[in-house]
PDB file of N, CA and C in Angstrom:
ATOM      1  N   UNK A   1     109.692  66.348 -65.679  1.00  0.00           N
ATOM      2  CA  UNK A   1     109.334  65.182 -66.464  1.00  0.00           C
ATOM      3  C   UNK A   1     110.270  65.103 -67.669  1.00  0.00           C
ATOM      4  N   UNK A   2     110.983  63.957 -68.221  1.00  0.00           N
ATOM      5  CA  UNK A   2     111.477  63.614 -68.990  1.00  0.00           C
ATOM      6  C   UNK A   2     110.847  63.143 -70.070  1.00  0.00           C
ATOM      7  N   UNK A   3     111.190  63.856 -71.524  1.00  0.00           N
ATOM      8  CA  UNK A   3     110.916  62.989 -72.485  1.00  0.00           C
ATOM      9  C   UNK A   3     110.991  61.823 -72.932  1.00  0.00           C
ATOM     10  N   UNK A   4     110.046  60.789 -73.514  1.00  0.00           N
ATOM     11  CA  UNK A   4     110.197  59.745 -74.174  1.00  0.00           C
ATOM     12  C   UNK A   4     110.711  59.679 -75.742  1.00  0.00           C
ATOM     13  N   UNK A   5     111.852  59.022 -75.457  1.00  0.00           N
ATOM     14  CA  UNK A   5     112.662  58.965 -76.655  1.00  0.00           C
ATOM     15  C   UNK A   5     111.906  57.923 -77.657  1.00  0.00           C
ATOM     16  N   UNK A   6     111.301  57.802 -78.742  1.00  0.00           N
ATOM     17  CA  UNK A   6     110.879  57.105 -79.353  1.00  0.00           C
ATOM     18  C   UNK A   6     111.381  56.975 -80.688  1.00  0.00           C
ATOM     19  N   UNK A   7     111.828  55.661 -80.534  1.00  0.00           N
ATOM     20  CA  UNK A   7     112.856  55.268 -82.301  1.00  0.00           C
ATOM     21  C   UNK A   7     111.919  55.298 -83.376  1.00  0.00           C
ATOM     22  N   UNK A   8     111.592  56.287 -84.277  1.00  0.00           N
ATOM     23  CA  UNK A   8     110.553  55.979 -85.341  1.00  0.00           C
ATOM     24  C   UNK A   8     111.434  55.274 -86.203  1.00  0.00           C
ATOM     25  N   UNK A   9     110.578  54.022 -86.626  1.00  0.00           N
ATOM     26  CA  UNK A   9     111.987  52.769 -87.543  1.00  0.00           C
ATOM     27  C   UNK A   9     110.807  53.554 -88.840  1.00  0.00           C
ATOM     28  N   UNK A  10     111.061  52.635 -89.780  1.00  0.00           N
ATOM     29  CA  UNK A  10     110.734  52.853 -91.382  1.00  0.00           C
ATOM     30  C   UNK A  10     109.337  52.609 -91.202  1.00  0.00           C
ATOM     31  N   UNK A  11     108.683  51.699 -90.536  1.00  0.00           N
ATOM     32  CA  UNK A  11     106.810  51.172 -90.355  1.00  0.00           C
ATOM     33  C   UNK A  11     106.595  52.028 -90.383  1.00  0.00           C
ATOM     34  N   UNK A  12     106.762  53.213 -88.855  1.00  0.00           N
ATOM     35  CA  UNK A  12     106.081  54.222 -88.069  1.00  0.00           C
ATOM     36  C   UNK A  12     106.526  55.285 -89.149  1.00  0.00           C
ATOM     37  N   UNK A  13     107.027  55.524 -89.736  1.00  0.00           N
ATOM     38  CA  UNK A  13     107.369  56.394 -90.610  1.00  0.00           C
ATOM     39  C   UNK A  13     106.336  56.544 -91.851  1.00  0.00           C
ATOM     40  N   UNK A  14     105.971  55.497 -92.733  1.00  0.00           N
ATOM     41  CA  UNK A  14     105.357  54.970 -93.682  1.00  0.00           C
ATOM     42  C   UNK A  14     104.114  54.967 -92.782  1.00  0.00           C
ATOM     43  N   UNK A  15     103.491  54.448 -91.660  1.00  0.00           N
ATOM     44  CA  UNK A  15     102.303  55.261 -91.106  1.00  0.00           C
ATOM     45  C   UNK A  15     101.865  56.537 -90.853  1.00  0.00           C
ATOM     46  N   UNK A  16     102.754  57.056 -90.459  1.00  0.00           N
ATOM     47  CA  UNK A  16     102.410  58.610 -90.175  1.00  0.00           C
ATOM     48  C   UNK A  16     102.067  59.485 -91.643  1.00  0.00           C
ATOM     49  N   UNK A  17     103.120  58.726 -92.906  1.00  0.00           N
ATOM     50  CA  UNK A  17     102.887  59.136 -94.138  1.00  0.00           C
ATOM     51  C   UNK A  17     101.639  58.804 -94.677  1.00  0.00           C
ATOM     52  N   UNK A  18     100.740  57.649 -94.118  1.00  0.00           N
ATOM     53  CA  UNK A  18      99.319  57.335 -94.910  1.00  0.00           C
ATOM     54  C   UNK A  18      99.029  57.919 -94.053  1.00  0.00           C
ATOM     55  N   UNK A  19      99.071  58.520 -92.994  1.00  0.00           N
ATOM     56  CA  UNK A  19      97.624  59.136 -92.060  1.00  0.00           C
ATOM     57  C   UNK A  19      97.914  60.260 -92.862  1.00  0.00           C
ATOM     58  N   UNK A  20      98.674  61.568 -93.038  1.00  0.00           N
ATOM     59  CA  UNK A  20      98.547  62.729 -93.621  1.00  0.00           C
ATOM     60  C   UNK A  20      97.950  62.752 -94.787  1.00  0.00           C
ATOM     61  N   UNK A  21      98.393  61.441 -95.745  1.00  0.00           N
ATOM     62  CA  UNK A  21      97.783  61.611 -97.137  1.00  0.00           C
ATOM     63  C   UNK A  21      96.417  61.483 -96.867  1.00  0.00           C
ATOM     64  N   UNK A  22      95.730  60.734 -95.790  1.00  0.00           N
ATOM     65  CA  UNK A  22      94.611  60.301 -95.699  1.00  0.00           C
ATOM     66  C   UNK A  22      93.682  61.931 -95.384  1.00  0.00           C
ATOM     67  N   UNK A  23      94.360  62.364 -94.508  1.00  0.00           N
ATOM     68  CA  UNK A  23      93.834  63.614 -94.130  1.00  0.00           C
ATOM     69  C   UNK A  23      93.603  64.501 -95.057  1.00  0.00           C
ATOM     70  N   UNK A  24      95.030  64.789 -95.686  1.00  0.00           N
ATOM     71  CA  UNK A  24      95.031  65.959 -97.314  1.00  0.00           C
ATOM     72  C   UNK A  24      93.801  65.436 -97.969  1.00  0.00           C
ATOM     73  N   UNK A  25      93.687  63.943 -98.829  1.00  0.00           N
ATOM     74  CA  UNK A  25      93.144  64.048 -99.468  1.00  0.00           C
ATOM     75  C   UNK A  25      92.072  63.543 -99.147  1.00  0.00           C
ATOM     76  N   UNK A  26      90.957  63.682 -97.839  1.00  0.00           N
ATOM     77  CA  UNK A  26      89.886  64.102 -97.100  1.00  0.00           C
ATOM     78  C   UNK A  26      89.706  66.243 -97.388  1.00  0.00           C
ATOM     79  N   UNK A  27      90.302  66.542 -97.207  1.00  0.00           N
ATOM     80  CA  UNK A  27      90.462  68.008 -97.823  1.00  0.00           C
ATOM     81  C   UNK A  27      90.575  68.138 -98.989  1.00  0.00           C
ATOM     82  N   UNK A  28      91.244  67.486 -99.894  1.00  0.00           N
ATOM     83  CA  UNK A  28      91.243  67.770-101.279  1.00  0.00           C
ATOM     84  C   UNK A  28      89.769  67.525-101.969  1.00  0.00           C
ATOM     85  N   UNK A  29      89.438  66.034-101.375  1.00  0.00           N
ATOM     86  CA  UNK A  29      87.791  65.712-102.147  1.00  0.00           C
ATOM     87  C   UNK A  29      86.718  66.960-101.452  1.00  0.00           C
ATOM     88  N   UNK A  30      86.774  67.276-100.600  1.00  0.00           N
ATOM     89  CA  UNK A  30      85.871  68.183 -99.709  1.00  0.00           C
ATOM     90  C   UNK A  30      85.924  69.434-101.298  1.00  0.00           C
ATOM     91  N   UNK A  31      86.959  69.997-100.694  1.00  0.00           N
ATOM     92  CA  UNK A  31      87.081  71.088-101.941  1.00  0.00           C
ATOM     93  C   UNK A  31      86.505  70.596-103.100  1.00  0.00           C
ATOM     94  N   UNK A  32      87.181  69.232-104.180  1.00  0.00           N
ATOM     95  CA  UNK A  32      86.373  68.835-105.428  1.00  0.00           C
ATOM     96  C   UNK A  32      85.149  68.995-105.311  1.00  0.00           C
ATOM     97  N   UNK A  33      84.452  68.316-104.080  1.00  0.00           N
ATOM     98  CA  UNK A  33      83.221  68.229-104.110  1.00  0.00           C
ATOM     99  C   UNK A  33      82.319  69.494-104.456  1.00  0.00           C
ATOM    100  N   UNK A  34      83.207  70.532-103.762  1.00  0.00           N
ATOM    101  CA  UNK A  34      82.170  72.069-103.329  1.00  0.00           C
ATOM    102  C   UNK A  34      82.763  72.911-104.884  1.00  0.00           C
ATOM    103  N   UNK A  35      83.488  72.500-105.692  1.00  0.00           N
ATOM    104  CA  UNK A  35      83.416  73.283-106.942  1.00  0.00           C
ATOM    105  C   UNK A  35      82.549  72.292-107.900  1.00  0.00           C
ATOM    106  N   UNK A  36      82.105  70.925-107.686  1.00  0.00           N
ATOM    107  CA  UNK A  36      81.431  70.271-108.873  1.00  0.00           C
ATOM    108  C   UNK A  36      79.973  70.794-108.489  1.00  0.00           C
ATOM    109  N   UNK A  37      79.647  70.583-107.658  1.00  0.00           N
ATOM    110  CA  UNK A  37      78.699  71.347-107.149  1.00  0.00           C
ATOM    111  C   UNK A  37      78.013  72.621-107.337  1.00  0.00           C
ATOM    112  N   UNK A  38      79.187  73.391-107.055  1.00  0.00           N
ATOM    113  CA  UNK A  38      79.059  74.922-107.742  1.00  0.00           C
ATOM    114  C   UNK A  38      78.533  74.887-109.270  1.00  0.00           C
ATOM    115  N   UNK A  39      79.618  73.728-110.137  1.00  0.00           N
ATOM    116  CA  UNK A  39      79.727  74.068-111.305  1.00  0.00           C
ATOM    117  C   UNK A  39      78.146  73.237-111.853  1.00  0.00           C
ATOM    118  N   UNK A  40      77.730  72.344-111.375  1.00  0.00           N
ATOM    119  CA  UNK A  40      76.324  71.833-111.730  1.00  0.00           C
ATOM    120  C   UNK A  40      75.197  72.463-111.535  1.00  0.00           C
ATOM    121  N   UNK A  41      75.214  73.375-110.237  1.00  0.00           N
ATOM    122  CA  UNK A  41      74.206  74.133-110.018  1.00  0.00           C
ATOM    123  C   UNK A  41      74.228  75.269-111.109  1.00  0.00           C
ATOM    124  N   UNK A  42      74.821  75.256-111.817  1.00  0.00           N
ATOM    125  CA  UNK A  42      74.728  76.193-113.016  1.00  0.00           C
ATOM    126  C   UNK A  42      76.088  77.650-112.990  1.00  0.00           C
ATOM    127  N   UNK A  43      76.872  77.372-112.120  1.00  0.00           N
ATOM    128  CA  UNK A  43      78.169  77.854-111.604  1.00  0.00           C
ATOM    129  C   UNK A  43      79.169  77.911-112.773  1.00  0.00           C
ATOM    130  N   UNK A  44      80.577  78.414-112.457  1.00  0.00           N
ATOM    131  CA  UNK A  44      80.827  78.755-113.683  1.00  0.00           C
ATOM    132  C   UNK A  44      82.044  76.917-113.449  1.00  0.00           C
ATOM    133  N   UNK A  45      82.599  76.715-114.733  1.00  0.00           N
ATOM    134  CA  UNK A  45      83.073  75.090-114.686  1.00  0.00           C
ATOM    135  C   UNK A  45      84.377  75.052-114.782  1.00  0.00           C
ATOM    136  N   UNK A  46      84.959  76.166-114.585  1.00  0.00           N
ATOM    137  CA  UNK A  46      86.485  76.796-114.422  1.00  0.00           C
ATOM    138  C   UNK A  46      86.606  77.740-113.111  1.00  0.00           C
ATOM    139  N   UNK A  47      87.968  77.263-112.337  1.00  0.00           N
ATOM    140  CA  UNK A  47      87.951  78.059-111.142  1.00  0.00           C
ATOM    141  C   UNK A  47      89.648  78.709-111.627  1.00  0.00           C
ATOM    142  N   UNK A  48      90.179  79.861-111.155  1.00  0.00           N
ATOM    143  CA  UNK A  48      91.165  80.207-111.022  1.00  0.00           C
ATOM    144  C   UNK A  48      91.591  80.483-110.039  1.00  0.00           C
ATOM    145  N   UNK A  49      92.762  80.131-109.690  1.00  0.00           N
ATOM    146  CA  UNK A  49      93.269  80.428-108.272  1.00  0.00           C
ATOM    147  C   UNK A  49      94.691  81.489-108.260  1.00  0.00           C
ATOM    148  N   UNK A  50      95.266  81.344-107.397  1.00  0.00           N
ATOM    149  CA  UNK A  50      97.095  82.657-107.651  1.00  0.00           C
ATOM    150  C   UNK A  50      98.145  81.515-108.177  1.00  0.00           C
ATOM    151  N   UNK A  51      98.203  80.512-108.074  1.00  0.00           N
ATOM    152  CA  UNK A  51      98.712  79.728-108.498  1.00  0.00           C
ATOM    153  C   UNK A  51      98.491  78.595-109.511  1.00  0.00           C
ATOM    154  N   UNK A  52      96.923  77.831-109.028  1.00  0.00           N
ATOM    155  CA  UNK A  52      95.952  76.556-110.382  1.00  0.00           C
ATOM    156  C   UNK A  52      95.163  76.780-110.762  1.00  0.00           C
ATOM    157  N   UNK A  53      94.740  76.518-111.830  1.00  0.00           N
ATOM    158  CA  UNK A  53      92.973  76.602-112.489  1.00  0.00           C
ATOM    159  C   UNK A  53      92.473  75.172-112.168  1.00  0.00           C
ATOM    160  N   UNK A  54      91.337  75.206-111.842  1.00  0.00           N
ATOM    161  CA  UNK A  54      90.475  73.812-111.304  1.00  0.00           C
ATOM    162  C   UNK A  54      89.163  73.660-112.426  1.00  0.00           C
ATOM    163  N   UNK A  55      89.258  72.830-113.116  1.00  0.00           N
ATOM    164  CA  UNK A  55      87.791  72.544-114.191  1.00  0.00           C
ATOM    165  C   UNK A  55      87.188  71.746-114.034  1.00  0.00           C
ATOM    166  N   UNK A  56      85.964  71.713-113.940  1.00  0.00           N
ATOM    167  CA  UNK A  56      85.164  70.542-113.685  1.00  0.00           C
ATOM    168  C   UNK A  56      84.865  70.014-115.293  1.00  0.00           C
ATOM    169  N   UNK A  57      84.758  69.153-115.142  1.00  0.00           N
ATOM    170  CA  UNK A  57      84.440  68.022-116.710  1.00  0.00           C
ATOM    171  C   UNK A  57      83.653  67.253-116.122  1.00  0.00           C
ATOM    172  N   UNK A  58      82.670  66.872-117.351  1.00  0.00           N
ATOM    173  CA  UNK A  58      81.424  66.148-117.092  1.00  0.00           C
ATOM    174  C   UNK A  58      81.870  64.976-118.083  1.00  0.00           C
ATOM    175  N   UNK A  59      81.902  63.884-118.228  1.00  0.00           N
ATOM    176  CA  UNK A  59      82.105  62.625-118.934  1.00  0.00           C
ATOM    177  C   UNK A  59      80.902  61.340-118.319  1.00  0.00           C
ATOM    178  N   UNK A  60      80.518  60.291-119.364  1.00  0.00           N
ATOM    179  CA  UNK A  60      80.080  59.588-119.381  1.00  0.00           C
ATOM    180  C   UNK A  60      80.940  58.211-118.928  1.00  0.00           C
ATOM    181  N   UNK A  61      80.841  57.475-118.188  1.00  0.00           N
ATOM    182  CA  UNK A  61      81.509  56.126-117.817  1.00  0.00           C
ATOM    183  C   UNK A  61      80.326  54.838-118.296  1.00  0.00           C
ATOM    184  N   UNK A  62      80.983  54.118-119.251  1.00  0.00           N
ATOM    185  CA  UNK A  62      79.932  52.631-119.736  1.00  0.00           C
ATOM    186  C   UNK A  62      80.833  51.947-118.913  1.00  0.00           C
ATOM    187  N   UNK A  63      80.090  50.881-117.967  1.00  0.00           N
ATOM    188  CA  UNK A  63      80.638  49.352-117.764  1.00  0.00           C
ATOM    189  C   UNK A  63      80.213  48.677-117.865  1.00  0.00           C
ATOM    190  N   UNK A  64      80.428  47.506-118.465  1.00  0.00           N
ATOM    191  CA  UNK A  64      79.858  46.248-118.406  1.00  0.00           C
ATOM    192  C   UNK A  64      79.499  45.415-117.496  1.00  0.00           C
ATOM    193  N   UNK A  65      78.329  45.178-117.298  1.00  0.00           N
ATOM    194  CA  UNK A  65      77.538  44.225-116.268  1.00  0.00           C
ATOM    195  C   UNK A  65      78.449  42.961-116.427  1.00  0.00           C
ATOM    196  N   UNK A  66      79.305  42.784-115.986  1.00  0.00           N
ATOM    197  CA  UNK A  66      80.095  41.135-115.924  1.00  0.00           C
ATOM    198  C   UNK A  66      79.469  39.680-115.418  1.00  0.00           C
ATOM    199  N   UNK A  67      78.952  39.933-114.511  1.00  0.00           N
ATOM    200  CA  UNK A  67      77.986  39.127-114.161  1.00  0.00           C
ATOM    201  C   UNK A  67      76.671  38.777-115.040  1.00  0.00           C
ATOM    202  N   UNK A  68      76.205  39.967-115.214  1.00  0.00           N
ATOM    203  CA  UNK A  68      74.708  39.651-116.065  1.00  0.00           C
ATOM    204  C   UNK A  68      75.381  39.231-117.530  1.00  0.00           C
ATOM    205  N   UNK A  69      76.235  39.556-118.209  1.00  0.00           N
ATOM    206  CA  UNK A  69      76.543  39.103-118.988  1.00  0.00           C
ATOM    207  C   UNK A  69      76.946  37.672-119.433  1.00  0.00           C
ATOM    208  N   UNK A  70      77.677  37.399-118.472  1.00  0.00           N
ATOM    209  CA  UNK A  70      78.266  35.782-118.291  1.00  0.00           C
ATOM    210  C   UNK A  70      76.879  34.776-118.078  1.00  0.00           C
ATOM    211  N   UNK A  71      76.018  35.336-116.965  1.00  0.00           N
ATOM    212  CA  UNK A  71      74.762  34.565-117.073  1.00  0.00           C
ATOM    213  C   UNK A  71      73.973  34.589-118.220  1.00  0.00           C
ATOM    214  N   UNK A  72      73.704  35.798-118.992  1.00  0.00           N
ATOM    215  CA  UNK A  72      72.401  35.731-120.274  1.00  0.00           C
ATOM    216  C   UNK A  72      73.506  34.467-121.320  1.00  0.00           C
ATOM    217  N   UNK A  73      74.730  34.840-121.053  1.00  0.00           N
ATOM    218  CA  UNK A  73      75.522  33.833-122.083  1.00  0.00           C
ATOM    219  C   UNK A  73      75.518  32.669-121.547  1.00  0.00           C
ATOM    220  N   UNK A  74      75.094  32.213-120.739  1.00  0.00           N
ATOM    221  CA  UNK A  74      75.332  31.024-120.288  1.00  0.00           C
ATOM    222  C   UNK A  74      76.845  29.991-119.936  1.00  0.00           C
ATOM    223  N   UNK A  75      77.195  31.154-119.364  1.00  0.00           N
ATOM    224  CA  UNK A  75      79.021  30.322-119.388  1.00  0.00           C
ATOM    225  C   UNK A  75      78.644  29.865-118.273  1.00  0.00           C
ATOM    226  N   UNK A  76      79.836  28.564-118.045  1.00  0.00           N
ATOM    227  CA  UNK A  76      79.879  27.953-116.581  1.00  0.00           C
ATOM    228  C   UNK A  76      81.286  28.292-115.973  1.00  0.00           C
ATOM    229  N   UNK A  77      80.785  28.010-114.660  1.00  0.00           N
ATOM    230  CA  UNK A  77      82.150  28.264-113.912  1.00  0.00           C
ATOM    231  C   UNK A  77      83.624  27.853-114.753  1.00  0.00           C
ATOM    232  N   UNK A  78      83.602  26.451-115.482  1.00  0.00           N
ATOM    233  CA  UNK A  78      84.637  25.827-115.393  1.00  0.00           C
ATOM    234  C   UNK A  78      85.297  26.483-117.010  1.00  0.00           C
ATOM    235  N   UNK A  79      84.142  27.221-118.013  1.00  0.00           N
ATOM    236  CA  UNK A  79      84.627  27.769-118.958  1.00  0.00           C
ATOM    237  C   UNK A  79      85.279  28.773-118.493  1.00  0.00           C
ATOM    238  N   UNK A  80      84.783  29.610-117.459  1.00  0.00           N
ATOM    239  CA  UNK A  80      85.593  30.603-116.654  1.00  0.00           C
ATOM    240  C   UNK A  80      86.511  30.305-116.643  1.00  0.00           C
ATOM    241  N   UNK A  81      87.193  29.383-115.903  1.00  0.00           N
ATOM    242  CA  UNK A  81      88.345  29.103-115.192  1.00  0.00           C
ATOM    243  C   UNK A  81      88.974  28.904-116.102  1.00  0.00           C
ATOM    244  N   UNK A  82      89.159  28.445-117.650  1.00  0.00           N
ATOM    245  CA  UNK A  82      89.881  28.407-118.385  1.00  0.00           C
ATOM    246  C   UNK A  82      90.094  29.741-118.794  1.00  0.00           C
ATOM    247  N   UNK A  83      89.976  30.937-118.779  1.00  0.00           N
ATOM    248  CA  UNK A  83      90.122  31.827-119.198  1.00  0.00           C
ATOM    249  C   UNK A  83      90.328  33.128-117.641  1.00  0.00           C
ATOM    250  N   UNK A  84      90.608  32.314-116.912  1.00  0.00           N
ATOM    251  CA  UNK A  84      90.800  32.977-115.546  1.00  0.00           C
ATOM    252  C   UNK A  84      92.732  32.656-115.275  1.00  0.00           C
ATOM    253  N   UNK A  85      93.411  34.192-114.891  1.00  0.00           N
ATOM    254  CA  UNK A  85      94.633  34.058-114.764  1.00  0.00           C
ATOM    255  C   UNK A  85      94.917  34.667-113.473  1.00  0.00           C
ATOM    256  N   UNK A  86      95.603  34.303-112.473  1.00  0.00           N
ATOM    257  CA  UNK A  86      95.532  33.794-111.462  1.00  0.00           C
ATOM    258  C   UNK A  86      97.643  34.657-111.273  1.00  0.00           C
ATOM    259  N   UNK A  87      97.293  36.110-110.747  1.00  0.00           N
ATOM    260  CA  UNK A  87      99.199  36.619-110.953  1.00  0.00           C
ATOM    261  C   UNK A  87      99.162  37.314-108.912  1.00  0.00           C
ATOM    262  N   UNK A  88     100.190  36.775-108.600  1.00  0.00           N
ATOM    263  CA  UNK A  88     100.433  36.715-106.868  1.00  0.00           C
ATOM    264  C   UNK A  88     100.422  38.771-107.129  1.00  0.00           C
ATOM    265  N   UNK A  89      99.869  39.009-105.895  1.00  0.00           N
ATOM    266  CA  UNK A  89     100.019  40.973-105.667  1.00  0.00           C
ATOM    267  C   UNK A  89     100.470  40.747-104.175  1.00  0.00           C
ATOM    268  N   UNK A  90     101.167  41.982-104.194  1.00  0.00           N
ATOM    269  CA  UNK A  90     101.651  42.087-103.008  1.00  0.00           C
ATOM    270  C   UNK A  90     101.116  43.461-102.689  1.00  0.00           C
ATOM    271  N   UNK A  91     100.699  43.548-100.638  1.00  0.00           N
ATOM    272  CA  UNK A  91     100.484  44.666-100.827  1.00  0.00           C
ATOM    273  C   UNK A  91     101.063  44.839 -99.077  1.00  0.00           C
ATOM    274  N   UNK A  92     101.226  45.916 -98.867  1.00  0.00           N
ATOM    275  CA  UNK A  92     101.482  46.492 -97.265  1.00  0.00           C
ATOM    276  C   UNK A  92     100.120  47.377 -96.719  1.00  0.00           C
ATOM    277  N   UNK A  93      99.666  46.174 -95.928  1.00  0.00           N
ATOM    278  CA  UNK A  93      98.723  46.982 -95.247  1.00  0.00           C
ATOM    279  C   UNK A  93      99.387  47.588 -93.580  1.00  0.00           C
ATOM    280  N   UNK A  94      98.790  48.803 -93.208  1.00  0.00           N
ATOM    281  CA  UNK A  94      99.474  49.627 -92.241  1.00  0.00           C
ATOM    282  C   UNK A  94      98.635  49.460 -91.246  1.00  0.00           C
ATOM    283  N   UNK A  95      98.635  49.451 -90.274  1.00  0.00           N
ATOM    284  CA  UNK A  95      97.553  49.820 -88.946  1.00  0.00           C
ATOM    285  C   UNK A  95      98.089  50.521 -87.810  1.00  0.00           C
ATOM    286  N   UNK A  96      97.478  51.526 -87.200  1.00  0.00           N
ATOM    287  CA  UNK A  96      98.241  51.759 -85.656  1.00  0.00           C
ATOM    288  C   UNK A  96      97.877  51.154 -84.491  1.00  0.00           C
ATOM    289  N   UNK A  97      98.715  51.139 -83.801  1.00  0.00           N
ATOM    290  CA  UNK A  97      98.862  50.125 -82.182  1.00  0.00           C
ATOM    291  C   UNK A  97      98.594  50.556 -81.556  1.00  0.00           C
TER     292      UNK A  97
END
């Protein structure tokens, strides 16, 4: 049986590169997960390794309800829209065939 020669162009290239990252950092959160864990259950909140130290930090995140806000204020759509800016993004989405 003969091999199939397959031209990887720049796409298939740039795919194969999001599937690995996808994978690593499926392994990387796994790990985060199992030291925040550790460190909440009353664990220690510093890890050392032969090479990194890993710390867990605890911080507070505020966000603002955007929605509930705009409603108790009573804005309307069209005050929105004056204050709505509108800039083109570009993005490359990947899929396999």
């Amino acid at each position: 049986m003969n091999p199939i020669d397959i031209q990887i162009t720049q796409v298939d290239r740039l795919g194969l590169l999001l599937a690995q990252i996808a994978d690593l950092t499926k392994e990387a959160d796994t790990i985060k997960d199992q030291l925040k864990e550790a460190a909440t259950a009353g664990g220690p909140s510093s890890y050392e390794g032969n090479l990194y130290r890993a710390t867990v930090v605890s911080s507070n995140r505020q966000v603002v309800d955007y929605k509930g806000l705009v409603a108790d204020l009573g804005v309307t759509d069209e005050q929105l829209q004056m204050f709505t800016k509108i800039t083109a993004v570009f993005a490359v989405k990947t899929v396999s065939r």
